[in-house]
C-alpha atoms as a PDB file:
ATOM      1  CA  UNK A   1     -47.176  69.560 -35.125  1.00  0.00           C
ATOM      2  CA  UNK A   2     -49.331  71.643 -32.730  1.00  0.00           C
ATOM      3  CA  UNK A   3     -50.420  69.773 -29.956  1.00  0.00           C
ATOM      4  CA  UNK A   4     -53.943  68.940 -29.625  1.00  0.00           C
ATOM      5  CA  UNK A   5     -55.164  68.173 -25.756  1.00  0.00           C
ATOM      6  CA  UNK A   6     -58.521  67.192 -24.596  1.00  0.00           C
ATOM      7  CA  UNK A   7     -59.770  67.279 -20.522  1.00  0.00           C
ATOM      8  CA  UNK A   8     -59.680  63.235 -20.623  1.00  0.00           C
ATOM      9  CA  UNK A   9     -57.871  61.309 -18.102  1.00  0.00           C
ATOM     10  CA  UNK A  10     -54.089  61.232 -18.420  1.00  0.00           C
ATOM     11  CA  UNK A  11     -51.908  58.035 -19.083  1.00  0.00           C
ATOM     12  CA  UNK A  12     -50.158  56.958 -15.899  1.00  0.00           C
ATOM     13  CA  UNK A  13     -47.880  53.976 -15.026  1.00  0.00           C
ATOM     14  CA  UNK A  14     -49.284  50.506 -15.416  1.00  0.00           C
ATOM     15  CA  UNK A  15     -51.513  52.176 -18.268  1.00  0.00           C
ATOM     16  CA  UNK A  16     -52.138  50.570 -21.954  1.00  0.00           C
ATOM     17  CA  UNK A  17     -52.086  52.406 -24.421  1.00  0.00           C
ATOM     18  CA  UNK A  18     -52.172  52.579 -28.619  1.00  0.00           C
ATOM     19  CA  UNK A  19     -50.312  55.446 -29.817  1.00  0.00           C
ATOM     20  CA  UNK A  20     -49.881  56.313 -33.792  1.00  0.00           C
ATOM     21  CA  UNK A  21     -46.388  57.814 -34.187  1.00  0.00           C
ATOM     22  CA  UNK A  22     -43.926  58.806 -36.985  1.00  0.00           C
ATOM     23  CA  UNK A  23     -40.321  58.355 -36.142  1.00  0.00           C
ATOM     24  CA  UNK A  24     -37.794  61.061 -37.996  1.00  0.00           C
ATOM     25  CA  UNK A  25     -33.938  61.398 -37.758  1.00  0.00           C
ATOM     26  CA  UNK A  26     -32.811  65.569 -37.999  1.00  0.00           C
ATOM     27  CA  UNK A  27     -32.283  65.252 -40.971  1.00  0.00           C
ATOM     28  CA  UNK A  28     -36.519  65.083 -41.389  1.00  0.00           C
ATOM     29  CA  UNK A  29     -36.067  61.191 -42.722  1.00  0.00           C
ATOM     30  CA  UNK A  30     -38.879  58.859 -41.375  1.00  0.00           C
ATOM     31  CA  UNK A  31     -37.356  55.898 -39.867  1.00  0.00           C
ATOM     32  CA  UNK A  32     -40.609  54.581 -38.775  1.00  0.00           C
ATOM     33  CA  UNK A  33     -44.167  54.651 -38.771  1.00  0.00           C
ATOM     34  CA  UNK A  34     -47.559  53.437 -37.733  1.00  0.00           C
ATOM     35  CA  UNK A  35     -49.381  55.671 -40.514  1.00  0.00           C
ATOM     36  CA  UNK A  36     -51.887  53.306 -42.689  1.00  0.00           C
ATOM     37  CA  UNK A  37     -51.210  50.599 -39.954  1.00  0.00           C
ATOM     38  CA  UNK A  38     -52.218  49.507 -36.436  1.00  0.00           C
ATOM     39  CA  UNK A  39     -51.492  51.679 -33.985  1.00  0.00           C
ATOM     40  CA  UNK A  40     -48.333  50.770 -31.538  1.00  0.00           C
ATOM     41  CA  UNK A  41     -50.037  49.073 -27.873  1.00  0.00           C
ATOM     42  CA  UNK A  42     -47.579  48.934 -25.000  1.00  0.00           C
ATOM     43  CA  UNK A  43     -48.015  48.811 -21.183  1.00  0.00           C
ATOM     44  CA  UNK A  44     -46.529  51.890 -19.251  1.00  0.00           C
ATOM     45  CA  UNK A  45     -43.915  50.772 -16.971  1.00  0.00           C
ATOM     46  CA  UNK A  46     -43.164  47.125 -18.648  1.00  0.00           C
ATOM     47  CA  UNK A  47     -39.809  48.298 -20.692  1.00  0.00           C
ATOM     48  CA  UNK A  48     -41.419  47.496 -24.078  1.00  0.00           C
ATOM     49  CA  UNK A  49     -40.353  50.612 -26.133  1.00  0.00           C
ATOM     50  CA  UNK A  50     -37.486  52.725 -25.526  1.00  0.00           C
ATOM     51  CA  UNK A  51     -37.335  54.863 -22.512  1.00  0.00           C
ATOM     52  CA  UNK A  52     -37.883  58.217 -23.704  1.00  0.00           C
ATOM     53  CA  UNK A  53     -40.685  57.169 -25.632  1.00  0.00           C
ATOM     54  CA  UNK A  54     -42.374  55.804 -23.145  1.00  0.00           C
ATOM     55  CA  UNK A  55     -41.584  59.004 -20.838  1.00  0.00           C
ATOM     56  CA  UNK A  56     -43.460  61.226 -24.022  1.00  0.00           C
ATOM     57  CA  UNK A  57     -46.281  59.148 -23.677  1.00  0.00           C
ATOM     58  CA  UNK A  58     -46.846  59.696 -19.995  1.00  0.00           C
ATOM     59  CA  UNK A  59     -49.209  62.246 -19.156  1.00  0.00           C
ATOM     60  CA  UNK A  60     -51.066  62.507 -22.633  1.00  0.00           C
ATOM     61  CA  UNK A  61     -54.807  62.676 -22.645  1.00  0.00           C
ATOM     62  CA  UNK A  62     -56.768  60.238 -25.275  1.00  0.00           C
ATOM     63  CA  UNK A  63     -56.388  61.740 -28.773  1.00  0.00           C
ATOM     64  CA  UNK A  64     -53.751  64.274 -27.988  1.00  0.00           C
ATOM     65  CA  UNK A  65     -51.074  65.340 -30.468  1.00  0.00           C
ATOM     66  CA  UNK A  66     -47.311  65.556 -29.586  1.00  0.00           C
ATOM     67  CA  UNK A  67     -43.879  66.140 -31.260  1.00  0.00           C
ATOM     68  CA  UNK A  68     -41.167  64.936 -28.751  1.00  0.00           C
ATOM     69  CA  UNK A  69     -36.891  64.831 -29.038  1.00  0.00           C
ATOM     70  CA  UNK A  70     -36.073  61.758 -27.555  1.00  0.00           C
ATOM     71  CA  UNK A  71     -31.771  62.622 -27.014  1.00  0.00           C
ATOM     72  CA  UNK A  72     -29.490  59.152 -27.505  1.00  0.00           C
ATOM     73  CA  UNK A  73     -29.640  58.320 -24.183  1.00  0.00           C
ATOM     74  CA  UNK A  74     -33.469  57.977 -23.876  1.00  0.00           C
ATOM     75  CA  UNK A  75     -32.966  56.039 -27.287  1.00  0.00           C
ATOM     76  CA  UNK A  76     -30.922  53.201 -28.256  1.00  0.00           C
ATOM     77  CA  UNK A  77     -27.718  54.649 -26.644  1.00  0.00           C
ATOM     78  CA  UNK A  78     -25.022  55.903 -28.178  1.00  0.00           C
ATOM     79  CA  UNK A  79     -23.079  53.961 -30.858  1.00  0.00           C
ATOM     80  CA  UNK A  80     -19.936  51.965 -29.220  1.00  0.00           C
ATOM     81  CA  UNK A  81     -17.287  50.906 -31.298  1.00  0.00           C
ATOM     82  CA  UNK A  82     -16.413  47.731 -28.664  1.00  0.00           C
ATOM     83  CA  UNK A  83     -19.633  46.279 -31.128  1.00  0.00           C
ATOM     84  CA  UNK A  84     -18.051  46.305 -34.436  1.00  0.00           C
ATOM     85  CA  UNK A  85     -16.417  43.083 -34.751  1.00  0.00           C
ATOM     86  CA  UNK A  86     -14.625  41.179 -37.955  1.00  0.00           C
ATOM     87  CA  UNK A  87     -15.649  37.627 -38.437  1.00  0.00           C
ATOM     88  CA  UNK A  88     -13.544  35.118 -40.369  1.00  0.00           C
ATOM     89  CA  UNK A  89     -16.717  34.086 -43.220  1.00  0.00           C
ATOM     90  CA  UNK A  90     -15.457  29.990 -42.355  1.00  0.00           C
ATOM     91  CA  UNK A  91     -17.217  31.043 -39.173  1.00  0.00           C
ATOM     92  CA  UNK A  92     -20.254  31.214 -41.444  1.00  0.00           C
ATOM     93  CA  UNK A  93     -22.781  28.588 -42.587  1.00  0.00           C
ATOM     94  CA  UNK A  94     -21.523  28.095 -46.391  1.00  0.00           C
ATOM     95  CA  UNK A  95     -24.693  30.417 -48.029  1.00  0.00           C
ATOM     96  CA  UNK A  96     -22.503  33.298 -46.676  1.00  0.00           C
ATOM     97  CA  UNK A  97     -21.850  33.780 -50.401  1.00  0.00           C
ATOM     98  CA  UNK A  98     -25.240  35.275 -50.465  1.00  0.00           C
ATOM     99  CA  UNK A  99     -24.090  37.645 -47.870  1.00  0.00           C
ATOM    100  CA  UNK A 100     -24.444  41.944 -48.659  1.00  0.00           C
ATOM    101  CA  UNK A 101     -23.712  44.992 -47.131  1.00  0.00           C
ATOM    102  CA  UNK A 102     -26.108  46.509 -44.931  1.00  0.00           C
ATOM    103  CA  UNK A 103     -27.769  43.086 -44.559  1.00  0.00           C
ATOM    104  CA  UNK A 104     -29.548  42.498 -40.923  1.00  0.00           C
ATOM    105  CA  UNK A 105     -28.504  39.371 -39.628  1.00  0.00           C
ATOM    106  CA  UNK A 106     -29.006  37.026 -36.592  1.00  0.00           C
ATOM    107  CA  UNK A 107     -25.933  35.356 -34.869  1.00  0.00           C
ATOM    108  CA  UNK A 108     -25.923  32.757 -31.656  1.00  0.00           C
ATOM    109  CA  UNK A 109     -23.497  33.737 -29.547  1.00  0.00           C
ATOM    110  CA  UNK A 110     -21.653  31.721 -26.725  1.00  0.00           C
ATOM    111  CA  UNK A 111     -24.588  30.842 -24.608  1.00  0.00           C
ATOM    112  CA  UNK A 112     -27.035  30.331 -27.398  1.00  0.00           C
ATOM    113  CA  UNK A 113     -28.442  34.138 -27.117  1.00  0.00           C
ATOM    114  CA  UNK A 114     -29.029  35.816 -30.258  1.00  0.00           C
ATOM    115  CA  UNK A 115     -27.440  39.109 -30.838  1.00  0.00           C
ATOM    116  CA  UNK A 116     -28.943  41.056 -34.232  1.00  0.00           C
ATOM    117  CA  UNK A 117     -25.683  42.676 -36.690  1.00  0.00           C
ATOM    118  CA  UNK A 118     -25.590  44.353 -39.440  1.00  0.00           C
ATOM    119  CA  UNK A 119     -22.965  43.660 -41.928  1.00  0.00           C
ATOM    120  CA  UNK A 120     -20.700  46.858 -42.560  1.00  0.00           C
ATOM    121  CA  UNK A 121     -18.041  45.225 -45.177  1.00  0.00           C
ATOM    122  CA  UNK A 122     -17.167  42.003 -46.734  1.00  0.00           C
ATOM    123  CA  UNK A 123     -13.729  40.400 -47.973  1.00  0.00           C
ATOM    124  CA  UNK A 124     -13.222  37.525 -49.375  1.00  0.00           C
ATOM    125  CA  UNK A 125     -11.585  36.557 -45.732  1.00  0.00           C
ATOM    126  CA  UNK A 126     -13.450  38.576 -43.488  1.00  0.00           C
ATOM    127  CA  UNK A 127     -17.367  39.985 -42.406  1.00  0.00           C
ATOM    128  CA  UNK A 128     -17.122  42.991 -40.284  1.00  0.00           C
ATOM    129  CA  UNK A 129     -20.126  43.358 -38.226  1.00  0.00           C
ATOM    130  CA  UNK A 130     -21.991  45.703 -36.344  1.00  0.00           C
ATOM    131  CA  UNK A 131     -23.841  44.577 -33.174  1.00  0.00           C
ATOM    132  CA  UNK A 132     -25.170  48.405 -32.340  1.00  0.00           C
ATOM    133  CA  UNK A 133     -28.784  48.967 -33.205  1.00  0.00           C
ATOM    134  CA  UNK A 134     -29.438  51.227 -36.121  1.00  0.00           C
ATOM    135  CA  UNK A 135     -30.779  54.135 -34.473  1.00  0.00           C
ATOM    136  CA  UNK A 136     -27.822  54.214 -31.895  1.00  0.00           C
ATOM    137  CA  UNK A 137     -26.073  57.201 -31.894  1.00  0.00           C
ATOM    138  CA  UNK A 138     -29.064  59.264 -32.973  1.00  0.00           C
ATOM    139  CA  UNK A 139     -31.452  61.721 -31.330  1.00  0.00           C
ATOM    140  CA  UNK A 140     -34.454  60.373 -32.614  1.00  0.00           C
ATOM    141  CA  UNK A 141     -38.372  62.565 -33.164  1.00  0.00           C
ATOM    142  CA  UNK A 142     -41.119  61.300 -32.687  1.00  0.00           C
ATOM    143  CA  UNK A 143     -45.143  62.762 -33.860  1.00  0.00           C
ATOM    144  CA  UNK A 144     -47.319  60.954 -31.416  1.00  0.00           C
ATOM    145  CA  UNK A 145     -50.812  60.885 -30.949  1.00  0.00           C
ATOM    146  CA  UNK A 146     -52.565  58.949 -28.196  1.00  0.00           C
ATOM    147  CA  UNK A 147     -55.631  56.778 -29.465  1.00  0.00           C
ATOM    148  CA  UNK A 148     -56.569  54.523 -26.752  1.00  0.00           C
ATOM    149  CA  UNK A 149     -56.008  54.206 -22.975  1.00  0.00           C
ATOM    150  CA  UNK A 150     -57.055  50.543 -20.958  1.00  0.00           C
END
């Protein structure tokens, strides 16, 4: 995507803003998108999308184009293996029947905090979970365009 720039002011820290965005693996796959929706609003500086993203956003003028590489460590990190865990199902509420391979789920943990898996396999003994996000491990690209700056 060519990149499209206008002589408007440019998004700073403590900014605003709606951006539109497409998110694709390298393998061209879209893993996300805010095509045919509302546009994503966040506040520069307030750690509510991922680093890099948020980096790729800074500096933009209102309506300009972009197609950024944001590497795994501007991402969701890289993928640790110390987050795979196997779960005895008894440890599960008894509709664990119901339970499926590359389901999302929501666990307490000690503390009460929540901690989002997704289940990699299932025995008739055992769950074996995976508390990375999705996207870890990935260089993730993103098409932005900025729409809106407060």
């Amino acid at each position: 995507m060519a990149a499209k720039k206008s002589n408007a002011a440019q998004v700073k820290n403590g900014d605003t803003v709606w951006v539109h965005y497409t998110g694709k693996l390298e393998d061209g796959s879209v893993f996300d998108s805010s095509v045919n929706k509302d546009s994503l609003e966040f506040t520069i500086g307030e750690k509510q999308v991922i680093p890099g993203f948020e980096q790729a956003v800074i500096g933009m003028s209102l309506n300009e184009s972009k197609t950024v590489v944001i590497p795994v460590d501007a991402a969701y990190g890289p993928h640790r293996k110390g987050r795979i865990t196997r779960l005895p199902r008894s440890r599960f509420p008894a509709d664990t029947a119901q339970l499926k391979v590359g389901q999302r789920l929501k666990l307490k943990q000690h503390g009460g905090q929540s901690v989002a898996v997704t289940v990699l396999a299932l025995s008739n003994k055992t769950a074996t979970l995976d508390a990375n996000h999705p996207l870890a491990g990935k260089d993730l690209i993103f098409d932005l365009e900025l729409v809106k700056i407060a």
